[in-house]
Protein backbone atom coordinates (compact mmCIF):
# COMPACT_ATOMS: atom_id res chain seq x y z
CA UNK A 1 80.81 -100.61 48.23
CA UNK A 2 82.71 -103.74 48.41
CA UNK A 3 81.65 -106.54 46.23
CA UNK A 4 81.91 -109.47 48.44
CA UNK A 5 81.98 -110.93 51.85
CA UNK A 6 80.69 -107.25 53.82
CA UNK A 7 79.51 -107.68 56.58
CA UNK A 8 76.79 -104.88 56.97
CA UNK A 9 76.55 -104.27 60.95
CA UNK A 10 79.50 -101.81 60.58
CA UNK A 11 79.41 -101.78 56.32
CA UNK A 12 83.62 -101.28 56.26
CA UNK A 13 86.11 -103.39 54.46
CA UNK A 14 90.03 -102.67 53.88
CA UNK A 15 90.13 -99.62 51.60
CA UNK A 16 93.21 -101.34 49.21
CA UNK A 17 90.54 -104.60 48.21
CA UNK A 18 87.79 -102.05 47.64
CA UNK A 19 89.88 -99.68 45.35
CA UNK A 20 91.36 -103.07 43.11
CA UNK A 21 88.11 -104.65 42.71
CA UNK A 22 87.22 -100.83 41.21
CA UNK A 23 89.86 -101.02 39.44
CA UNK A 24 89.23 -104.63 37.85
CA UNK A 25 85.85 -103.43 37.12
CA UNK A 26 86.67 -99.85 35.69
CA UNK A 27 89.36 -101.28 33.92
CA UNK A 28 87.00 -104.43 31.83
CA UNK A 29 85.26 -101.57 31.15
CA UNK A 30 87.47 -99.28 29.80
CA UNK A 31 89.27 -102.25 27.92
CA UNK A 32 85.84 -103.21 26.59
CA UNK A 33 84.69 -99.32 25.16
CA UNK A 34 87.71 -99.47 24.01
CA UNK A 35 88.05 -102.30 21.60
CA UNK A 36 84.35 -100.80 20.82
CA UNK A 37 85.14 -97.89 19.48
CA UNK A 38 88.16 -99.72 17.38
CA UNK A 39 85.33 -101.46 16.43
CA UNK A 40 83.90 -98.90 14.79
CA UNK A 41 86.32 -97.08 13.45
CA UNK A 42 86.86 -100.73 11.45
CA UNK A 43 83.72 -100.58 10.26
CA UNK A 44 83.26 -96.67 9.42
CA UNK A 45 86.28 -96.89 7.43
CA UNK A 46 85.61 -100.20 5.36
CA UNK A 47 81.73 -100.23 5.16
CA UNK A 48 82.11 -96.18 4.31
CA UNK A 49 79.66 -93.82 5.05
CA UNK A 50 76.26 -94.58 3.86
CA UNK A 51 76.30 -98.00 4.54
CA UNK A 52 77.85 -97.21 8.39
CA UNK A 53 75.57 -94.51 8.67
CA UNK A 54 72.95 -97.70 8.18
CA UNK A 55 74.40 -99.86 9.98
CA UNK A 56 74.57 -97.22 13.50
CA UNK A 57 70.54 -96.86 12.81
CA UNK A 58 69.61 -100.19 12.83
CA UNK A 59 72.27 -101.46 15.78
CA UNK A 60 70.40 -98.02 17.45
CA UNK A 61 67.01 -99.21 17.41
CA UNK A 62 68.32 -102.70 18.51
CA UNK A 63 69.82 -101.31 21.61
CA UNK A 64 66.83 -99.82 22.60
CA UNK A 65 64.76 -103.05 22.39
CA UNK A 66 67.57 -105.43 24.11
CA UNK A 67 66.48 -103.53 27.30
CA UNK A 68 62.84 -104.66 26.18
CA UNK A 69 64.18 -108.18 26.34
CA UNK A 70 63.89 -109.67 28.75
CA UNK A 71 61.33 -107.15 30.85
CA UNK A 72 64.12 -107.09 33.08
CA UNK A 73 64.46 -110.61 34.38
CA UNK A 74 68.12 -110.12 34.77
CA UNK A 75 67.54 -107.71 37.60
CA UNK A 76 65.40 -109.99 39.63
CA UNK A 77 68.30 -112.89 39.27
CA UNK A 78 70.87 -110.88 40.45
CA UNK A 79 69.01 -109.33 43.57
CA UNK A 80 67.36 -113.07 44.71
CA UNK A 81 70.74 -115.44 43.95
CA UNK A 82 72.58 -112.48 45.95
CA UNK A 83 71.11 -113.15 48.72
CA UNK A 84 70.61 -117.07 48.05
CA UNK A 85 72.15 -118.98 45.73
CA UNK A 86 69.46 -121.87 46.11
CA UNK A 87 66.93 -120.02 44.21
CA UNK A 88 69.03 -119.47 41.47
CA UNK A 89 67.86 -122.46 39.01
CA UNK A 90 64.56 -121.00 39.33
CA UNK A 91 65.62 -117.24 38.32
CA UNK A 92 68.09 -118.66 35.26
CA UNK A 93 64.96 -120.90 33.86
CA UNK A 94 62.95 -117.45 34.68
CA UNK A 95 65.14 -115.49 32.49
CA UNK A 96 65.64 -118.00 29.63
CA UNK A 97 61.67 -117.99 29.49
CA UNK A 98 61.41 -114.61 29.65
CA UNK A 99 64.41 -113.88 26.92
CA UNK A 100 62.98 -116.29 24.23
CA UNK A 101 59.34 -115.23 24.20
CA UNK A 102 60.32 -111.26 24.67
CA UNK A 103 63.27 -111.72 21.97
CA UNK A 104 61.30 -113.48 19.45
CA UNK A 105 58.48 -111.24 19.42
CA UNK A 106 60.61 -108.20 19.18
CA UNK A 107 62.84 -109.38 16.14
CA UNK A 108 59.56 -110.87 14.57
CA UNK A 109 58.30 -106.97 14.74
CA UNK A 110 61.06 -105.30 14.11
CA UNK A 111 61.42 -107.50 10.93
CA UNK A 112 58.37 -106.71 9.73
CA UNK A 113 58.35 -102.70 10.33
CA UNK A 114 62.26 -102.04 10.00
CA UNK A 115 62.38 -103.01 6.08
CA UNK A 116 60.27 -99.47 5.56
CA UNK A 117 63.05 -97.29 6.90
CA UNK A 118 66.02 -99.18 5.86
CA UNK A 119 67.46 -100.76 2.61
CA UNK A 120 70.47 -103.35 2.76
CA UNK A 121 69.97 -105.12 -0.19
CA UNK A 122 67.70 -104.23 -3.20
CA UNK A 123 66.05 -107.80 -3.31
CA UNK A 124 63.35 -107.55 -0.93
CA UNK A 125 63.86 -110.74 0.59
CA UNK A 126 67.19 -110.82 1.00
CA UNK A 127 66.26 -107.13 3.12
CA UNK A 128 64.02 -108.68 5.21
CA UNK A 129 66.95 -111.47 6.20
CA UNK A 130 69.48 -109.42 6.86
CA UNK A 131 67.39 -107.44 8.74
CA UNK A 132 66.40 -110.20 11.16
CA UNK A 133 70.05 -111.54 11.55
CA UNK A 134 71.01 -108.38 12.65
CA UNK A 135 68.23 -107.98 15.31
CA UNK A 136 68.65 -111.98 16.44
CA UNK A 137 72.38 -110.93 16.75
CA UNK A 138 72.26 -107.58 18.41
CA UNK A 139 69.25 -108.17 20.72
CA UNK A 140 69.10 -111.91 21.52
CA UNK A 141 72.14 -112.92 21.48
CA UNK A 142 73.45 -109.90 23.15
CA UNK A 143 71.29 -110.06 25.73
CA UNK A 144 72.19 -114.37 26.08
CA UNK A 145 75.82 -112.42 26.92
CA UNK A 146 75.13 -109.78 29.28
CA UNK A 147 73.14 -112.44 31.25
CA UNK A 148 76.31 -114.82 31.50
CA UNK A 149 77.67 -111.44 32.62
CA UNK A 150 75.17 -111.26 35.15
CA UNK A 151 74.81 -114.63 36.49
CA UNK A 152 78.51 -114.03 37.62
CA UNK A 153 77.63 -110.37 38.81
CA UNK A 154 75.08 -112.15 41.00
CA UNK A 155 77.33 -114.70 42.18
CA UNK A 156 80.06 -111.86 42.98
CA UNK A 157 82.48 -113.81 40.53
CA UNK A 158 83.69 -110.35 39.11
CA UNK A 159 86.72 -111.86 37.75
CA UNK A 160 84.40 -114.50 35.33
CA UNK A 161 81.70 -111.08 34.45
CA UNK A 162 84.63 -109.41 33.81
CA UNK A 163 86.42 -111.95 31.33
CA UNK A 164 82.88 -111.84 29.83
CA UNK A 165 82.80 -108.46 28.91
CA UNK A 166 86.54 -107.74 27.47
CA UNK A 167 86.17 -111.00 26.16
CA UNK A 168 82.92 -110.20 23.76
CA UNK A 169 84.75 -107.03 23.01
CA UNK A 170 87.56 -108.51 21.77
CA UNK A 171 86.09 -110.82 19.53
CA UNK A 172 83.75 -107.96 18.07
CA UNK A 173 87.28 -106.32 17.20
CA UNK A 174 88.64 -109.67 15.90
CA UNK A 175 85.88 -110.25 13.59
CA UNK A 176 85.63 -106.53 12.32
CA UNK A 177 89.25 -106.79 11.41
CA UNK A 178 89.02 -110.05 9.56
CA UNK A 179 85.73 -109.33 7.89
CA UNK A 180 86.84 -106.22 6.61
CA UNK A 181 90.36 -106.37 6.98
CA UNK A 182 91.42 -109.60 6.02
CA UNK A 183 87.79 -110.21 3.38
CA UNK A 184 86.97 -106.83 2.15
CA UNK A 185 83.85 -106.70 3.29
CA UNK A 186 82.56 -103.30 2.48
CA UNK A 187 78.48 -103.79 3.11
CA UNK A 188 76.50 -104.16 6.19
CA UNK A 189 74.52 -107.42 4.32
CA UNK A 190 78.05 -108.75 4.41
CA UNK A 191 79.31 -107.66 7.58
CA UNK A 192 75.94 -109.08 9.50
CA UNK A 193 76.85 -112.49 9.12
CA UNK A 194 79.99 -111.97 10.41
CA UNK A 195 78.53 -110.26 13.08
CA UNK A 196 76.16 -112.90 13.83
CA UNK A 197 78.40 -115.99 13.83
CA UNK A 198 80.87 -114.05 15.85
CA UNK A 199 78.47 -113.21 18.71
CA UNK A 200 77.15 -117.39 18.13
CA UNK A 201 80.70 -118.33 18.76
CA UNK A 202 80.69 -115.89 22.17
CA UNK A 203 77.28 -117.04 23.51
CA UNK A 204 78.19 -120.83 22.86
CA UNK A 205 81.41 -119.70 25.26
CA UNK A 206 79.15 -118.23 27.63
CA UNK A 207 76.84 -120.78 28.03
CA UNK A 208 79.59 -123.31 28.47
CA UNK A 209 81.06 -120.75 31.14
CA UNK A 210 77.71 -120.87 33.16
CA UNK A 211 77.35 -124.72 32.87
CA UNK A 212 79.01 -125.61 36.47
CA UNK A 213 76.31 -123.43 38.33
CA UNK A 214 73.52 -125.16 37.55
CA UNK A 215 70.80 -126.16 35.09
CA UNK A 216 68.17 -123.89 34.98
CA UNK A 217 64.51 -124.89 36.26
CA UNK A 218 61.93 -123.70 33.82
CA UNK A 219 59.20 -121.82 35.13
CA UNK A 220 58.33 -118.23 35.68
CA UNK A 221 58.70 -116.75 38.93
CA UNK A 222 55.54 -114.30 38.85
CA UNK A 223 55.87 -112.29 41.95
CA UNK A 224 59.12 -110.46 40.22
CA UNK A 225 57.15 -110.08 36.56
CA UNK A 226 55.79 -106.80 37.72
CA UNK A 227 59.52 -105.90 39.70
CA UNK A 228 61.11 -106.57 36.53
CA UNK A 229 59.31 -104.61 34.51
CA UNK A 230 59.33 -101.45 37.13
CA UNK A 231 62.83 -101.73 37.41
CA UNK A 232 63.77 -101.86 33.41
CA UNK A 233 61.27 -98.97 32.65
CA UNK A 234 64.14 -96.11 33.74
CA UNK A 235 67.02 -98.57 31.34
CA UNK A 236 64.86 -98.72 28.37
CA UNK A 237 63.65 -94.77 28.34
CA UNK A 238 67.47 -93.81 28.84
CA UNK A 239 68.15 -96.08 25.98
CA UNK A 240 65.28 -94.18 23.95
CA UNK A 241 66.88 -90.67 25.11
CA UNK A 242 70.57 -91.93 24.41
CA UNK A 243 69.13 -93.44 20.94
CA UNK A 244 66.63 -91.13 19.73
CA UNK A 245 69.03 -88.68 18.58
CA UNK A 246 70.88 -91.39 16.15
CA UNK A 247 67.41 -92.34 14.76
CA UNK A 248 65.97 -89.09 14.23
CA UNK A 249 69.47 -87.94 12.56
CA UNK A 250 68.81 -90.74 10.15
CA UNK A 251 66.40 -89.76 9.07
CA UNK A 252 66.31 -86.60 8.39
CA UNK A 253 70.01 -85.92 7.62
CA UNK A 254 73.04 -87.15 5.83
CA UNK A 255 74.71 -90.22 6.34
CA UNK A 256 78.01 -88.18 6.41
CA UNK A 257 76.46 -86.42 9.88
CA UNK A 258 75.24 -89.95 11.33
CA UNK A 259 78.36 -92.01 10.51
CA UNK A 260 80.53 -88.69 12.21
CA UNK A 261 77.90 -88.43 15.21
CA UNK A 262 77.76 -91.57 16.01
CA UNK A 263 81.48 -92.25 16.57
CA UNK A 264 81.74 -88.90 18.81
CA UNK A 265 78.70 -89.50 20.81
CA UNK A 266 80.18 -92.96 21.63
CA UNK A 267 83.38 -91.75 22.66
CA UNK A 268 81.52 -89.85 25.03
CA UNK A 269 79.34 -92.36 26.53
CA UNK A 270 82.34 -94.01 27.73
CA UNK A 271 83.00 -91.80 30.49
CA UNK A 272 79.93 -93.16 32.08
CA UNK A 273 82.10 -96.36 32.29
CA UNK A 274 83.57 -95.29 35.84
CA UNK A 275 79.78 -95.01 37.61
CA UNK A 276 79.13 -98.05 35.63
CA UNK A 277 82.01 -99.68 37.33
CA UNK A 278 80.91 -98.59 40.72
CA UNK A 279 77.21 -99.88 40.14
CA UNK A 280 78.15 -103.72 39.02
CA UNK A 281 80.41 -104.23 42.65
CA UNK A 282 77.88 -102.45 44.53
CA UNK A 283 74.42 -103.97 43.33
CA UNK A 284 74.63 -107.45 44.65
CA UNK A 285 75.72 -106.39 48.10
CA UNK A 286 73.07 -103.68 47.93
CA UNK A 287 70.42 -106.64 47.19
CA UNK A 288 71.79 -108.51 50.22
CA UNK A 289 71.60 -105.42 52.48
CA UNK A 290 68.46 -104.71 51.71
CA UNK A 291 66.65 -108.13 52.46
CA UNK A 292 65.53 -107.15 55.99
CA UNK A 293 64.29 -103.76 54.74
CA UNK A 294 65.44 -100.01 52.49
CA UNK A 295 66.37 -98.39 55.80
CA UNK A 296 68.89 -101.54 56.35
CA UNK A 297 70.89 -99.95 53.66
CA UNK A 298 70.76 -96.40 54.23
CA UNK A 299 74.41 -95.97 55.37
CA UNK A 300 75.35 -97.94 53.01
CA UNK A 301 73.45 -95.99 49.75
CA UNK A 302 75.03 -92.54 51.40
CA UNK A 303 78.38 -94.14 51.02
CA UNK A 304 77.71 -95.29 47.63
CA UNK A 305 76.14 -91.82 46.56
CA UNK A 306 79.32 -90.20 47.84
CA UNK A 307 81.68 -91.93 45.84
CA UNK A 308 79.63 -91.95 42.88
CA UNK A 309 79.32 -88.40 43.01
CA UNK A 310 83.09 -87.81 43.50
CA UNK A 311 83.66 -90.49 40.50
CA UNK A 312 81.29 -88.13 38.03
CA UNK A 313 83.18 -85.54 38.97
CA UNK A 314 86.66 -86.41 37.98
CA UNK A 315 85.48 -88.25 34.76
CA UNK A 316 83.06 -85.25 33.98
CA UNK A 317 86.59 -82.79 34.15
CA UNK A 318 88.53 -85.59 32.65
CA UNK A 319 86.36 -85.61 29.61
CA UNK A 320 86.21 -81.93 29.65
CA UNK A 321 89.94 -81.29 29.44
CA UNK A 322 90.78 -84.38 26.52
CA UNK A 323 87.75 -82.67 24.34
């Protein structure tokens, strides 16, 4: 389970560095989901029902296609630069590749088909645009952010992937409460361009973040195109099954139930944060491990099932008993 520097003849480590490196991760986490759902709460109470109830659609059908960008690129990069770092200008240029052509063509059809279901401005045009911004924010973008995340994952700099994430959450919170706070914005048309230069302003800090590691070499690495896409297959059908429920409720129901639904169900989701935190120190290890062979690992993975089992546990009660 431990992030760094294991040495897998005998798999063991002190327990105190595994349990704070746990707790670093858990804890970005938490901090994270948390300004998130501040986040929203922002937003639901300026923007006001219908046009949150909008806004949760939309930012739900764009969190089921950022797992589509990509076709899971990110995956390969942190398995290969685990186990060498040499190879890693190869799998950045890889997944810049990959992101752009993958990114583009899903904004480009969500732009055209999205404009059907949803209304943000009465001037058709003006629909279409803040449509798009909204998708180039919430899928490319997002997904230029979780790589930086990532790339630091893969270089077991949990400290950096960590900054990353509390760091994006904070300024989602710091623009919601300007924007609607300080601006009175009350519309999603509004609110997207906040949204998008806010999330410009993180992946410009990202990308400056990354710059010391490397430039990337651009070409695609083919022999993981097919192990990317097998491995983001199970990531974008639990987005569907997390997601489906938001988009059928909006569609057949009022905005009063979305806008209410949505704020619950993501209050819930966050007790999946402490597996989550488990899965980002274990992965890159895991990848290393596993070089020589599956059964290499197979102490290890009964370990890691063990703890993750006792972890789902406590939050599952946890959860339970708050409710």
């Amino acid at each position: 389970m431990a992030p760094e520097g294991v040495t897998e003849q005998r798999g063991d480590r002190p327990f105190l560095p595994m349990v704070v490196s746990y707790l670093a991760s858990g804890g970005s986490l938490v901090l994270g989901s948390a300004a998130q759902l501040l986040t929203f709460a922002i937003l639901a109470r300026w923007l006001g029902v219908h046009e949150f109830s909008v806004f949760v659609a939309i930012t739900a059908v764009a969190n089921i296609a950022v797992h589509l960008c990509g076709l899971g690129a990110m995956e390969c990069l942190v398995r290969r630069v685990a186990r060498d770092r040499a190879i890693y200008p190869q799998m950045l240029g890889h997944n810049v590749i990959l992101t752009a052509a993958s990114g583009a063509a899903l904004v480009l059809l969500g732009a055209v088909v999205l404009p059907f279901f949803f209304t943000l401005s009465p001037d058709p045009v003006t629909n279409v645009a803040v449509i798009t911004l909204m998708l180039v924010t919430n899928i490319l973008l997002v997904r230029v952010i979780v790589l930086t995340e990532q790339i630091f994952i893969a270089h077991t700099d949990f400290a950096s992937a960590n900054k990353v994430v509390v760091g994006f959450a904070a300024a989602r919170t710091v623009a919601a409460a300007l924007a609607c706070i300080a601006f009175g914005v009350t519309s999603v048309a509004s609110w997207a361009v906040w949204q998008f230069l806010c999330h410009v302003l993180v992946a410009l800090l990202c990308m400056r973040a990354i710059r010391g590691l490397g430039a990337p070499r651009y070409r695609i690495v083919r022999e993981e195109l097919p192990q990317g896409l097998y491995f983001s297959i199970p990531f974008i059908l639990r987005a569907l099954r997390q997601n489906a429920d938001l988009l059928v409720l909006s569609l057949v129901t009022t905005a009063e139930v979305v806008a209410s639904y949505s704020v619950a169900r993501r209050m819930l989701e966050s007790s999946y944060l402490s597996v989550e935190a488990l899965n980002r120190l274990i992965y890159p290890g895991s990848a290393r491990a596993t070089a020589a062979g599956l059964h290499q690992a197979l102490q290890r993975v009964r370990r890691v099932l063990a703890a993750a089992t006792v972890i789902s546990l406590a939050a599952a009660v946890t959860v339970f008993v708050l409710a």
